[in-house]
N, C-alpha and C. Protein backbone atom coordinates (compact mmCIF):
# COMPACT_ATOMS: atom_id res chain seq x y z
N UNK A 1 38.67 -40.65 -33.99
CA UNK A 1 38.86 -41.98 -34.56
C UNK A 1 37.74 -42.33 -35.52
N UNK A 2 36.65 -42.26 -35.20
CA UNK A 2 35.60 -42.54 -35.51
C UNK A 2 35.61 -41.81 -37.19
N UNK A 3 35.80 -40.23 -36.88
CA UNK A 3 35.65 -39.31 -38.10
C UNK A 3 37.07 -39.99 -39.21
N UNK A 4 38.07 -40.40 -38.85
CA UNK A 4 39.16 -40.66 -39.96
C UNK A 4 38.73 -42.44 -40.57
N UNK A 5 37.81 -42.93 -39.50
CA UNK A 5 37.52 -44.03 -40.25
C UNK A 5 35.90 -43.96 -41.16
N UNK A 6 35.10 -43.15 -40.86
CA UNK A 6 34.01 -43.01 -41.02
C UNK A 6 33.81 -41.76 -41.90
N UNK A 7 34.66 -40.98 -43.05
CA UNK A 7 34.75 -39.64 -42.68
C UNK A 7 33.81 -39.33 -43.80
N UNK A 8 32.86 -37.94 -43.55
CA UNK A 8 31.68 -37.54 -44.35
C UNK A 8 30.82 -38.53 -44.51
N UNK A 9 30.18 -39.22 -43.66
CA UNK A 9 28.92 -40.39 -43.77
C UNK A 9 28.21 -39.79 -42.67
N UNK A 10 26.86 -39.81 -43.92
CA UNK A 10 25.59 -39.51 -42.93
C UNK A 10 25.33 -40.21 -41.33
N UNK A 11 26.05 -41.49 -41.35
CA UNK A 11 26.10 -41.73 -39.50
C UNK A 11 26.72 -41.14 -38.85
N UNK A 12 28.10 -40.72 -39.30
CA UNK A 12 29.16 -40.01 -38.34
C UNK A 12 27.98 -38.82 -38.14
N UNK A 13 27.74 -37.78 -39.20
CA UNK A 13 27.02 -36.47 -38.91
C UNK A 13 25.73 -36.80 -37.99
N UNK A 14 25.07 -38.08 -37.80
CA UNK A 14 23.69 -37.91 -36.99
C UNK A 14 23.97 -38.43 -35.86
N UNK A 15 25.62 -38.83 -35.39
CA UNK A 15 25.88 -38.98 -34.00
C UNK A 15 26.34 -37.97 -33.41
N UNK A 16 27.27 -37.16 -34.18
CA UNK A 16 27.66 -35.87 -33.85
C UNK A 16 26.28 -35.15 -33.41
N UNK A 17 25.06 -35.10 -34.51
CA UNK A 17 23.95 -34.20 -33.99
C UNK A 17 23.45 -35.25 -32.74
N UNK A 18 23.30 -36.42 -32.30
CA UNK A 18 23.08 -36.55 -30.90
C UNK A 18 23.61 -36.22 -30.12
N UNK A 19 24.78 -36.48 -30.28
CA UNK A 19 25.73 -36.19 -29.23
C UNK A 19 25.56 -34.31 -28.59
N UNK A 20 25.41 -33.78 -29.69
CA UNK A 20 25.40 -32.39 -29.07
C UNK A 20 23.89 -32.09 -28.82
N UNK A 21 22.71 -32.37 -29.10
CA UNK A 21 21.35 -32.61 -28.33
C UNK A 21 21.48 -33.45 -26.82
N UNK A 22 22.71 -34.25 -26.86
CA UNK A 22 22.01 -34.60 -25.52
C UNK A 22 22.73 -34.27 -24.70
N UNK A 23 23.94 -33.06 -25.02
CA UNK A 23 24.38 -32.28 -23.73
C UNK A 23 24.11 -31.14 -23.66
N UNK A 24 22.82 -30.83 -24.49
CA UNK A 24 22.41 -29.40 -25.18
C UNK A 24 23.20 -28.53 -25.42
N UNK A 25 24.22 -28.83 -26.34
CA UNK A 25 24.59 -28.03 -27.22
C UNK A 25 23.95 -27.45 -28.44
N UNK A 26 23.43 -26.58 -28.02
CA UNK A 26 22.15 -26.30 -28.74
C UNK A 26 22.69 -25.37 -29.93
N UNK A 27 23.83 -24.81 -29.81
CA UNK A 27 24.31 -24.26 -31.06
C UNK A 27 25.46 -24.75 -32.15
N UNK A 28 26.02 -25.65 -31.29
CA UNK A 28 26.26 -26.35 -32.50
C UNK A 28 25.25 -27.23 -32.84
N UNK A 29 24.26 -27.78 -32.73
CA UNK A 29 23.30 -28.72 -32.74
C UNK A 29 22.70 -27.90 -34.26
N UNK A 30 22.09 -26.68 -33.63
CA UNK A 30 21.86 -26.02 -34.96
C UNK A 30 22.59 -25.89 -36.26
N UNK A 31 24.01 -26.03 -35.84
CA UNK A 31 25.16 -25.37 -37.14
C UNK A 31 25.50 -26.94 -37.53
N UNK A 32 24.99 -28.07 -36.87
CA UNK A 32 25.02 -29.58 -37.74
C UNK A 32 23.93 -29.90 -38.02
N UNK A 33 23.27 -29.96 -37.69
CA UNK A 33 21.43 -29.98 -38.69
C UNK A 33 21.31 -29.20 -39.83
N UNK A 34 21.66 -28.17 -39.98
CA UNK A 34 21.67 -26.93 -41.04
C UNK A 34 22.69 -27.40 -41.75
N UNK A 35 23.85 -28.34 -41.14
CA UNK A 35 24.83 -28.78 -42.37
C UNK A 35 24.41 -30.09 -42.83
N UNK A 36 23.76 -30.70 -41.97
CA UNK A 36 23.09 -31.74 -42.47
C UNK A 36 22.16 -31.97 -43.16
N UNK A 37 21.01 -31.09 -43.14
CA UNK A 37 19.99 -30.75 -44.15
C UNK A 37 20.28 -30.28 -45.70
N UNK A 38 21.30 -29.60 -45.51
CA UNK A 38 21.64 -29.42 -47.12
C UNK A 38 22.11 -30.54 -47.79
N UNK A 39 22.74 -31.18 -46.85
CA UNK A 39 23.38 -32.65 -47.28
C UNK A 39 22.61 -33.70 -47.71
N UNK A 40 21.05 -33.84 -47.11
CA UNK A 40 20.07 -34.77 -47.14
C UNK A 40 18.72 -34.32 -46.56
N UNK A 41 17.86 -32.87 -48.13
CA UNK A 41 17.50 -32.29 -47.97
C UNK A 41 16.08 -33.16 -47.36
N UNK A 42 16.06 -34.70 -47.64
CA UNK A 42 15.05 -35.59 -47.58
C UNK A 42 14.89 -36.19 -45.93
N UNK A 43 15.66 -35.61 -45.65
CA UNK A 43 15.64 -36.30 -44.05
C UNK A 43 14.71 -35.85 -43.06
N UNK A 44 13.91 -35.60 -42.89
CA UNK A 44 12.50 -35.30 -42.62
C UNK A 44 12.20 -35.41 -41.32
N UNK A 45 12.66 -36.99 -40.55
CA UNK A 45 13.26 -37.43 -39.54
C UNK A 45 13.84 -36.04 -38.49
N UNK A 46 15.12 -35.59 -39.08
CA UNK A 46 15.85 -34.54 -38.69
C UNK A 46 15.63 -33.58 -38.42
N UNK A 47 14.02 -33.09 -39.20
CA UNK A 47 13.85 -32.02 -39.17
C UNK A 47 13.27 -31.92 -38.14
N UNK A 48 12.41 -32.86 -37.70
CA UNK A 48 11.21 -33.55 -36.65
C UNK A 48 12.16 -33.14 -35.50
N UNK A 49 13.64 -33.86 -35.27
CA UNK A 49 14.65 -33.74 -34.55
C UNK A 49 14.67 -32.38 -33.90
N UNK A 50 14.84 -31.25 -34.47
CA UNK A 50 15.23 -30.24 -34.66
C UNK A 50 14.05 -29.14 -34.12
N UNK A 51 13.08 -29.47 -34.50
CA UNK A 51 11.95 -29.20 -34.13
C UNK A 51 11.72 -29.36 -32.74
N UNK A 52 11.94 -30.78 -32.18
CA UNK A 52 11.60 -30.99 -30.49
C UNK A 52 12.62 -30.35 -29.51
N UNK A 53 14.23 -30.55 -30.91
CA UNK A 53 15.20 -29.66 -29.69
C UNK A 53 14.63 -28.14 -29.23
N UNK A 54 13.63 -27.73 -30.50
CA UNK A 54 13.26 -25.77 -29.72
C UNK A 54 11.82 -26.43 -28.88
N UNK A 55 11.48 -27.48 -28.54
CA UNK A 55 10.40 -27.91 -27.09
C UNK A 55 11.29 -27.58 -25.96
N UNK A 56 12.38 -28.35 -25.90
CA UNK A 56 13.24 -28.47 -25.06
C UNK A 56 14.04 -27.32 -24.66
N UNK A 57 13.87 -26.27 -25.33
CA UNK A 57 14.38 -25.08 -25.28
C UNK A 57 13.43 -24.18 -24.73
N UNK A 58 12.51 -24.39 -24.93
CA UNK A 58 11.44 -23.67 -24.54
C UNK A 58 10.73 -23.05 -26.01
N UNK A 59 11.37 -22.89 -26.89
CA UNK A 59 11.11 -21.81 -28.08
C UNK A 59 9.75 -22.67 -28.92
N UNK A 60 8.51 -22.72 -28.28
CA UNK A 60 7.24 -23.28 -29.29
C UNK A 60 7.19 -22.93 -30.63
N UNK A 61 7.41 -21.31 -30.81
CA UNK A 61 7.03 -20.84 -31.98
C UNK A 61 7.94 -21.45 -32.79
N UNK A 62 9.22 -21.42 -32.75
CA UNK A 62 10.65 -21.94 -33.68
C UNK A 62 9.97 -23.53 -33.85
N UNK A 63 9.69 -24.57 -32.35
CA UNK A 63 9.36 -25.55 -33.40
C UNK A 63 8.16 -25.74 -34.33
N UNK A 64 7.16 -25.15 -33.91
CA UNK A 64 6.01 -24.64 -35.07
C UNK A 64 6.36 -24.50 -36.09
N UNK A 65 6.92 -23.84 -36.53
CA UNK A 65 7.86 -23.18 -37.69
C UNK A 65 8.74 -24.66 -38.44
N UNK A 66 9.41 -25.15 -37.54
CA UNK A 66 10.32 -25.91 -38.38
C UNK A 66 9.29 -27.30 -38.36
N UNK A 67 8.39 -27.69 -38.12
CA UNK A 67 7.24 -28.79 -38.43
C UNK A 67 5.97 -28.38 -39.21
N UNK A 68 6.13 -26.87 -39.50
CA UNK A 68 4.84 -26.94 -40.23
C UNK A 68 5.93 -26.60 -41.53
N UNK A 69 7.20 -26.32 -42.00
CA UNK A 69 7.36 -26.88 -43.42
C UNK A 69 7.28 -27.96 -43.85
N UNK A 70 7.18 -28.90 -42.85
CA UNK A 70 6.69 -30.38 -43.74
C UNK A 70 5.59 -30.64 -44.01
N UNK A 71 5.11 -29.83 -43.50
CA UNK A 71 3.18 -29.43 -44.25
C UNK A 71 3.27 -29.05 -45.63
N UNK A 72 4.26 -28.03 -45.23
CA UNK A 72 3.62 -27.24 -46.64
C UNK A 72 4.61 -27.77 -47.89
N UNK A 73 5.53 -28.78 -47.24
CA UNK A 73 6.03 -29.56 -48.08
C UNK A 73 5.12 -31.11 -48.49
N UNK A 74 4.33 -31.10 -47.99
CA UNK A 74 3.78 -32.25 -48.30
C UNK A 74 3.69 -33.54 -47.37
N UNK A 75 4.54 -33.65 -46.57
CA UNK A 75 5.50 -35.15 -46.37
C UNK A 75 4.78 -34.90 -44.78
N UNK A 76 4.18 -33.97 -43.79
CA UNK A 76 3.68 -34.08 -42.62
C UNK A 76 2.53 -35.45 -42.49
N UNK A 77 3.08 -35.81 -41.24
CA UNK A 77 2.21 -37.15 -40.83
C UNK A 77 1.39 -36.69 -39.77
N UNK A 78 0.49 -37.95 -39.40
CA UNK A 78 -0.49 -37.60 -38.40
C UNK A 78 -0.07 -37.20 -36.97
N UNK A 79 1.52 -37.65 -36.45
CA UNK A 79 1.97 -37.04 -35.52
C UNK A 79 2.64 -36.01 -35.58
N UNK A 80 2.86 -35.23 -36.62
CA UNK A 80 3.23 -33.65 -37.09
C UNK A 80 1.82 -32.86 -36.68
N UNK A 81 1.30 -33.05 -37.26
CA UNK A 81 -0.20 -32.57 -37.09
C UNK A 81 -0.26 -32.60 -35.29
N UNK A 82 -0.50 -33.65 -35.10
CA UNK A 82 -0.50 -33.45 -33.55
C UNK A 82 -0.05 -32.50 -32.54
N UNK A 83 1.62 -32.46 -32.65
CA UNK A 83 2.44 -32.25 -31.96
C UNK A 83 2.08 -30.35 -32.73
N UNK A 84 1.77 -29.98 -34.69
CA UNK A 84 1.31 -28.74 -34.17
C UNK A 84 0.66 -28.23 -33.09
N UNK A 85 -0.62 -28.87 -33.12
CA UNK A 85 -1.90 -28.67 -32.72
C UNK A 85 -1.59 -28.17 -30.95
N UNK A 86 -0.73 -29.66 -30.72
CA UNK A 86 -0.63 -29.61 -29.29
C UNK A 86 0.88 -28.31 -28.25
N UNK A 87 1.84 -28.76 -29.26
CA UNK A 87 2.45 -27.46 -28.94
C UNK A 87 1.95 -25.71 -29.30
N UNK A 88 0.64 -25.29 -30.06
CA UNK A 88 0.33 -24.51 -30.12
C UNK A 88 -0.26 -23.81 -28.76
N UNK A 89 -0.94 -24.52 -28.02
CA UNK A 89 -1.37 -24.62 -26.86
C UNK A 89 -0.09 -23.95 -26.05
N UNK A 90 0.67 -24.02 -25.81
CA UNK A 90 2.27 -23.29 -25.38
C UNK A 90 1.96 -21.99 -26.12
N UNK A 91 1.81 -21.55 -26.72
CA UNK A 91 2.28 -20.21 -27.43
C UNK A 91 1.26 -19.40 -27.25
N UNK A 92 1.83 -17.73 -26.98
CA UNK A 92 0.70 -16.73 -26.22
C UNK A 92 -0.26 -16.98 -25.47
N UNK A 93 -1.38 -16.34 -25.74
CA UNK A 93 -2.35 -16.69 -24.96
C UNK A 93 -3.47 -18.24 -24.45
N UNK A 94 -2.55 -18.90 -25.23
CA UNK A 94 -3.05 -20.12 -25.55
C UNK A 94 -4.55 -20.65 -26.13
N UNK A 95 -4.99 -19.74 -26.90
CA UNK A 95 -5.94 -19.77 -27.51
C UNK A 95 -5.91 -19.71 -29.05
N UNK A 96 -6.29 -21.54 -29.32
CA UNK A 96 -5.59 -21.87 -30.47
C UNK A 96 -6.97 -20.71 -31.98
N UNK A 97 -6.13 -21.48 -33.20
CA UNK A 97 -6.45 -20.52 -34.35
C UNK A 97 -7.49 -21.83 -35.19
N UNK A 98 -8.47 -21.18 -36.06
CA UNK A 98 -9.24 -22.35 -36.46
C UNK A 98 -8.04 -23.74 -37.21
N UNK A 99 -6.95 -22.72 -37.92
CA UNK A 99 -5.74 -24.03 -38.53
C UNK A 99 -5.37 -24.67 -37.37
N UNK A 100 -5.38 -24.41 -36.01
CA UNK A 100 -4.62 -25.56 -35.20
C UNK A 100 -6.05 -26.44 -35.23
N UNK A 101 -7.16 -26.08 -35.07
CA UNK A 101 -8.05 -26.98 -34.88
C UNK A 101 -7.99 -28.10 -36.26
N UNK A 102 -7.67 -27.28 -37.63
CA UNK A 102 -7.95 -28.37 -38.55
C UNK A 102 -6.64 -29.66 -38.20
N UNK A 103 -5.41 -28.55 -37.62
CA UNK A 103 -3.97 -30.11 -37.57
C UNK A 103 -4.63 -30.59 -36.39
N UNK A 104 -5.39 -30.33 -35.60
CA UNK A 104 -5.56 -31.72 -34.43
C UNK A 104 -7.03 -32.09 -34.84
N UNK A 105 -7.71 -31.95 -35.42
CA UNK A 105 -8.90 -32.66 -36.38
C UNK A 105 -8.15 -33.99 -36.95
N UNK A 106 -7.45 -33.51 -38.30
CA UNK A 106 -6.87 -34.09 -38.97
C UNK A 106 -5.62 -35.59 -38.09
N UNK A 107 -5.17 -34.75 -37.17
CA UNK A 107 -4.37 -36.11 -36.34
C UNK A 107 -5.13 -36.91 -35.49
N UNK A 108 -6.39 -36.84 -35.01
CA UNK A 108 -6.84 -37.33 -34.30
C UNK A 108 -8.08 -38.67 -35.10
N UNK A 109 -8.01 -38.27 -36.99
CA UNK A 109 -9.03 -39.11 -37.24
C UNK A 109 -8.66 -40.46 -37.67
N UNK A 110 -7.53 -40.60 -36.63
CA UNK A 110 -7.72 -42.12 -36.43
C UNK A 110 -7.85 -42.73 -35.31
N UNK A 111 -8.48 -42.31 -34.43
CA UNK A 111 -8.77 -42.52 -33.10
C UNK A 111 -7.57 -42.46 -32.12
N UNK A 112 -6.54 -42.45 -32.42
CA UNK A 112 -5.41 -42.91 -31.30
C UNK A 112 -5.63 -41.95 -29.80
N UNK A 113 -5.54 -42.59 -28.81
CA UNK A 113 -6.34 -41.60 -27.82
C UNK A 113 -5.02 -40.29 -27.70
N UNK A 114 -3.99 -40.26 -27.54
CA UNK A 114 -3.22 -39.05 -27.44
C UNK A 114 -3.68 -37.87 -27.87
N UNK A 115 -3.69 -38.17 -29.73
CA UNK A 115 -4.32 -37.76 -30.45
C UNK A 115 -5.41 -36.73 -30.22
N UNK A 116 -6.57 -37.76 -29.75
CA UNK A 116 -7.94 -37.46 -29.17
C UNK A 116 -7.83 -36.52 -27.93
N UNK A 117 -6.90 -36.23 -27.37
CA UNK A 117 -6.84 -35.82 -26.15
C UNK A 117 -6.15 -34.50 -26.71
N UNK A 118 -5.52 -34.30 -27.59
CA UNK A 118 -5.10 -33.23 -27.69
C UNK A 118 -5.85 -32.64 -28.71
N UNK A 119 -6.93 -32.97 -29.58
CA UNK A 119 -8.11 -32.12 -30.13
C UNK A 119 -9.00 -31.76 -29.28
N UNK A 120 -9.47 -32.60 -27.86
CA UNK A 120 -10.57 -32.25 -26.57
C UNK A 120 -9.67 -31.10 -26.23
N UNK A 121 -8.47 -31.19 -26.08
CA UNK A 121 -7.41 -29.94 -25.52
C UNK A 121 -7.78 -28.52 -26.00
N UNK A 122 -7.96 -28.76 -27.10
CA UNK A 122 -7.72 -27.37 -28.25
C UNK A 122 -9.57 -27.02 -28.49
N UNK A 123 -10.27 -28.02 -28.47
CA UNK A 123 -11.63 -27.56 -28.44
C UNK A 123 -11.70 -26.62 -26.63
N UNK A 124 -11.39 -27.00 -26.02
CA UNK A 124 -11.82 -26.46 -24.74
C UNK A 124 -10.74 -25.12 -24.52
N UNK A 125 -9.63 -24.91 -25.07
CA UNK A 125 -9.00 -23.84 -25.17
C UNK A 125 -9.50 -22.99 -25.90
N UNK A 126 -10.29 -23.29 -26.83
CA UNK A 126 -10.98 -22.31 -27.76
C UNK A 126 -12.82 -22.12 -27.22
N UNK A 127 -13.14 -22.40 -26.22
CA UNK A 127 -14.39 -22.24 -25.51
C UNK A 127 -15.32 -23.33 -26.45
N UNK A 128 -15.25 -24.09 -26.98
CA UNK A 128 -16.12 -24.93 -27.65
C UNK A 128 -16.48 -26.30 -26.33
N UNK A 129 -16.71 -25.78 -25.45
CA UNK A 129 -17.00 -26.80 -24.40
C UNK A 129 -17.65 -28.32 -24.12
N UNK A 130 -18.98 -28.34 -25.43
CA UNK A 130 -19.62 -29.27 -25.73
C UNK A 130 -18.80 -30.17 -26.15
N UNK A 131 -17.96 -29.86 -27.12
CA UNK A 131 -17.08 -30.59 -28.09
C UNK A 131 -16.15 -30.96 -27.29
N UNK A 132 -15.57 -30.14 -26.35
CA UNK A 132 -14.26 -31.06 -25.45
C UNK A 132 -15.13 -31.94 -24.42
N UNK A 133 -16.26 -31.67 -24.08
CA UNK A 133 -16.94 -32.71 -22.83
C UNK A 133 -17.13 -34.06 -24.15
N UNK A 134 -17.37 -33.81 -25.01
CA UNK A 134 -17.93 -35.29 -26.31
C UNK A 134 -16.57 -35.95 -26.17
N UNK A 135 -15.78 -34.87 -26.61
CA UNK A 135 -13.75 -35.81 -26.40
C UNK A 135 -13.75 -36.30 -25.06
N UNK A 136 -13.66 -35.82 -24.28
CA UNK A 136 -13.02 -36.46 -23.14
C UNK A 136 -14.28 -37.55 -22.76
N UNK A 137 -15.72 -37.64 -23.37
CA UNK A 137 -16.06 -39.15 -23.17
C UNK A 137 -15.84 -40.14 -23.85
N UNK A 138 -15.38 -39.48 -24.74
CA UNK A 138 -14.54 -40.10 -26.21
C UNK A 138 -13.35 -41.23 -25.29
N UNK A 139 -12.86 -40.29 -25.08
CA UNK A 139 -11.40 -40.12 -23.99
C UNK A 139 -11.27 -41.48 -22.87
N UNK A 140 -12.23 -42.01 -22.83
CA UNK A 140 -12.27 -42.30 -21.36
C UNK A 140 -13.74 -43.44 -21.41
N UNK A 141 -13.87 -43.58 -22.25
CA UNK A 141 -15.49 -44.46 -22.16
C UNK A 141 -14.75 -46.06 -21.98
N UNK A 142 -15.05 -46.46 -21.22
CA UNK A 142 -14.99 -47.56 -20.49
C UNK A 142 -13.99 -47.50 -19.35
N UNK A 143 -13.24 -46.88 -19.03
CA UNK A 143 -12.52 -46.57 -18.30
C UNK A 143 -13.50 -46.05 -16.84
N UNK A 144 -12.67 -46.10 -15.75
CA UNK A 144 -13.50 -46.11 -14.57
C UNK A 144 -12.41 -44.54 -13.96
N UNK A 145 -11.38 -44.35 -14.20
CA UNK A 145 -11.07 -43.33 -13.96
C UNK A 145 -9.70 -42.62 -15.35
N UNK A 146 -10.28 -41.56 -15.26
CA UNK A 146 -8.97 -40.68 -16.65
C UNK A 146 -7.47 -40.83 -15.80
N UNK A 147 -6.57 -40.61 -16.82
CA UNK A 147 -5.13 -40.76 -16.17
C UNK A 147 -4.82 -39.22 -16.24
N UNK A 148 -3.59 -39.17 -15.68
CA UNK A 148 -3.30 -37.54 -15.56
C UNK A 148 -3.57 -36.71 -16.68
N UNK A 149 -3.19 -37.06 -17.97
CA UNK A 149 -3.12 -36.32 -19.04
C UNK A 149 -4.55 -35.78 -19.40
N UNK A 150 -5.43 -37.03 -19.41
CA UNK A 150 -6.90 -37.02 -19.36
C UNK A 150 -7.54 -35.68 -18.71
N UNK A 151 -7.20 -35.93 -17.28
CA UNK A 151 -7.13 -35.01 -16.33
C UNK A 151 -7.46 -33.86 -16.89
N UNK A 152 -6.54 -33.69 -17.37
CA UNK A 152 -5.59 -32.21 -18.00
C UNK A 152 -7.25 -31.08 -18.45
N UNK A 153 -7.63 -32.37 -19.49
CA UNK A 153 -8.67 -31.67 -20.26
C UNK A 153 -9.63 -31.52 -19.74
N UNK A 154 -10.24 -32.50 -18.25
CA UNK A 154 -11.43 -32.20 -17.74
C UNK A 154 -11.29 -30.84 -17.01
N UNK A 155 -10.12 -30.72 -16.50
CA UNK A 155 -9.70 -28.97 -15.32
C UNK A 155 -10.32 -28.19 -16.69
N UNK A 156 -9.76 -28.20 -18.17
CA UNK A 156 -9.96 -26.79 -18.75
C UNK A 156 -11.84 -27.02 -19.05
N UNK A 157 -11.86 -28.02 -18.86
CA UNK A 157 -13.90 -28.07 -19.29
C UNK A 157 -13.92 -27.39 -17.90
N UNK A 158 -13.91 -28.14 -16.84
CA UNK A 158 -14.21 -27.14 -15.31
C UNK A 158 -14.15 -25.58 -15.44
N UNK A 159 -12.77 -24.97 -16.09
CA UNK A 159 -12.59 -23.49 -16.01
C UNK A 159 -13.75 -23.13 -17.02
N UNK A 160 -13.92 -23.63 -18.16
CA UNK A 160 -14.85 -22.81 -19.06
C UNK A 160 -15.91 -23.27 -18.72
N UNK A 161 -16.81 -24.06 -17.80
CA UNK A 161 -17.97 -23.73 -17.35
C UNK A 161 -18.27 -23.22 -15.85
N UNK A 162 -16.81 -22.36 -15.57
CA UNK A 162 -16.81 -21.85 -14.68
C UNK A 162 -16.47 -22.37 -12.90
N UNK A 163 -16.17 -23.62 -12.88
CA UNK A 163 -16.04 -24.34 -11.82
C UNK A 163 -14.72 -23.56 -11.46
N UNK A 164 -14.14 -22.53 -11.09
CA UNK A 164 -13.01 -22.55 -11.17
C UNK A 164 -12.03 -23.06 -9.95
N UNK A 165 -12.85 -22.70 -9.10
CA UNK A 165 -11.67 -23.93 -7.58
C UNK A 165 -11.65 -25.60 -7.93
N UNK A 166 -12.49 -25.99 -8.70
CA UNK A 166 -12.37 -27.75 -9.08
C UNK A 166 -11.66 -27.84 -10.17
N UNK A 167 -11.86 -26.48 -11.07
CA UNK A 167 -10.23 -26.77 -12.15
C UNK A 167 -8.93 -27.16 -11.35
N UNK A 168 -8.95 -25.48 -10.80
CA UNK A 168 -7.05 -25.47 -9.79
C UNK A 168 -7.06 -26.52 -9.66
N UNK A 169 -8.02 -27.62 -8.62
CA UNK A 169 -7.47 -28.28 -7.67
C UNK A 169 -7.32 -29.56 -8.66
N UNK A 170 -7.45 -29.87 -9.85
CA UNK A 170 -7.49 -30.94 -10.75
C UNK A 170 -6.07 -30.07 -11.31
N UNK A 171 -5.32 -28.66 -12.01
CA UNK A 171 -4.50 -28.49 -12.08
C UNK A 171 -3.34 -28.79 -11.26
N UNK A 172 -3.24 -28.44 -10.17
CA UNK A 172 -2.26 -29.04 -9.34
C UNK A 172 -2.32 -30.16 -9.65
N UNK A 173 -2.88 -31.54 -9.15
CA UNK A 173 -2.72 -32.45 -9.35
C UNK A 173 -1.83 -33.11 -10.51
N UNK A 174 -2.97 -32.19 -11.38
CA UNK A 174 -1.74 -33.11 -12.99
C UNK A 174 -0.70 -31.97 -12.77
N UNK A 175 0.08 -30.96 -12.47
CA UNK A 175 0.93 -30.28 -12.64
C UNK A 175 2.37 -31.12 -12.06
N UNK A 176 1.60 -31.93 -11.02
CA UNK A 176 2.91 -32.73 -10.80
C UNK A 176 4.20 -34.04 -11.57
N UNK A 177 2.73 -33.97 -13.34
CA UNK A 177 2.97 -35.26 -13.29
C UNK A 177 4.30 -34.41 -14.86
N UNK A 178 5.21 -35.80 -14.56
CA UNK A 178 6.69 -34.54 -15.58
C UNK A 178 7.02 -33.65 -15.62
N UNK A 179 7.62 -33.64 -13.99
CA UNK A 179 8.12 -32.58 -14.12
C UNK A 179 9.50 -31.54 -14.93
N UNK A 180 9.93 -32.42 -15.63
CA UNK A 180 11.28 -32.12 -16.31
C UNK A 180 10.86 -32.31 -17.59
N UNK A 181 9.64 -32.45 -18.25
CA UNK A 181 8.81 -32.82 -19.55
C UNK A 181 8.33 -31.33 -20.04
N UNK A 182 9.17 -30.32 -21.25
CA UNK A 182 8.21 -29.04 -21.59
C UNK A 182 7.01 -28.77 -22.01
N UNK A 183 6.87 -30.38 -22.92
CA UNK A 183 5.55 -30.48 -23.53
C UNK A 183 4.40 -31.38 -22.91
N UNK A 184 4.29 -31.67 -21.75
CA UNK A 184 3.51 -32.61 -21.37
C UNK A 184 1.94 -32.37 -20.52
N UNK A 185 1.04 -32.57 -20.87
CA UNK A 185 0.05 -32.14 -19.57
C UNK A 185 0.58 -31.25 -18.56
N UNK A 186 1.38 -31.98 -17.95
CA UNK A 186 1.79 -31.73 -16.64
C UNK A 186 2.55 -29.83 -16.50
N UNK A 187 3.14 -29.65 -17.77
CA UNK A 187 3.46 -28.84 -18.00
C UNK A 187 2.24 -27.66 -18.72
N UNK A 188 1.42 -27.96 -18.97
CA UNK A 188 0.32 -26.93 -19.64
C UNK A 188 -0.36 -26.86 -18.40
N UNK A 189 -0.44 -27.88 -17.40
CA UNK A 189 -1.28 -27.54 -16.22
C UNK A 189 -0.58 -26.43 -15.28
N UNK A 190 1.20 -26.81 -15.29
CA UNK A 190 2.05 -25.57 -14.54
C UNK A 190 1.56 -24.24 -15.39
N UNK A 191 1.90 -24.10 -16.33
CA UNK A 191 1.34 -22.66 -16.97
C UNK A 191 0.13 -22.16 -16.89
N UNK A 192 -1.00 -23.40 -16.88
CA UNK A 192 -2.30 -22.55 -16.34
C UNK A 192 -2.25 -22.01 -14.91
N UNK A 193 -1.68 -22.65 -14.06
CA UNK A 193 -1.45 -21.97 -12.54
C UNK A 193 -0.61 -21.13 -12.56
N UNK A 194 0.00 -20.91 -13.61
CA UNK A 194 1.20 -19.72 -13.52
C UNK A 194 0.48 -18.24 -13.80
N UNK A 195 -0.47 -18.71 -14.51
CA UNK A 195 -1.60 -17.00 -14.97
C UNK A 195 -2.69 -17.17 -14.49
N UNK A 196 -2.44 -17.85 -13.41
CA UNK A 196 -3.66 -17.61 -12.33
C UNK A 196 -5.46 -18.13 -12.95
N UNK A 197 -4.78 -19.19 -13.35
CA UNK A 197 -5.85 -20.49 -13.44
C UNK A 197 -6.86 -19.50 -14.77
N UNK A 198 -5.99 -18.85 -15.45
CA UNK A 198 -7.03 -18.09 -16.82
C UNK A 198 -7.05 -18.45 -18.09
């Protein structure tokens, strides 16, 4: 009904692409984004879209890939940058590259604490320890206790100065928190316990 009253308009096509994201239809999802992008090569939005559906999939590298052409197109914002920086952390060994450090540099210099929490993230994944203990007081200065996510980053300062039973036991903790979330603390804390707290 909808399509004979509505027919070829960019709303009909971006309900169709919800509609099949939110029963993960993940392949047609792809074969209407890809028809939609040619259609409204400016939609940028979509691409962002498209990008979180491969979080949700599990596939980091694919959304890497489809958020860093809006880099190199120009048009990436400070939460592109982020969400590189921070989904890089997911991929291999989790030991980010000096470019993830410049996209979570770059997203974090406007203080927003997320932000901030996911450059302390990527400094302490990369053994720069000083620099993630400066973030996470960054993180947390006036505050009387960090929230889970917070958390997150003090366990990986613990592992790289070697505390390693006060990491685990700060991993577990946040590992509980979203559990149905691919990209969340809670989920980088399950994967550090999954390779045996390394």
């Amino acid at each position: 009904a909808l399509r004979t009253k509505y027919p070829d308009t960019e709303a009909l096509a971006s309900l169709e692409i919800f509609q099949a994201q939110d029963t993960e239809d993940w392949k047609t999802l792809d074969r209407l984004i890809a028809a939609y992008m040619v259609r409204f090569p400016k939609a940028h939005n979509m691409q962002r879209r498209h990008a979180r559906s491969y979080v949700r999939r599990g596939d980091f590298n694919k959304a890497i890939e489809l958020l860093s052409a809006l880099q190199a197109q120009g048009v990436a914002q400070d939460d592109d940058f982020n969400n590189l920086a921070w989904w890089s952390l997911f991929v291999g060994d989790g030991v980010p590259s000096e470019r993830v450090l410049e996209w979570a540099t770059r997203a974090a210099s406007g203080n927003e604490p997320a932000r901030v929490h996911t450059l302390g993230c990527v400094y302490a994944a990369m053994g720069r320890t000083l620099l993630a203990l400066e973030t996470f007081d960054r993180l947390v200065d006036g505050n009387e206790k960090p929230d889970l996510s917070d958390e997150y980053l003090l366990a990986e300062i613990h592992r790289q100065l070697g505390y390693t039973a006060q990491a685990k036991e700060i991993y577990q903790r946040v590992a509980k928190e979203n559990p149905d979330d691919p990209d969340s603390s809670g989920a980088l804390a399950r994967r550090r316990l999954a390779r045996g707290n390394k």
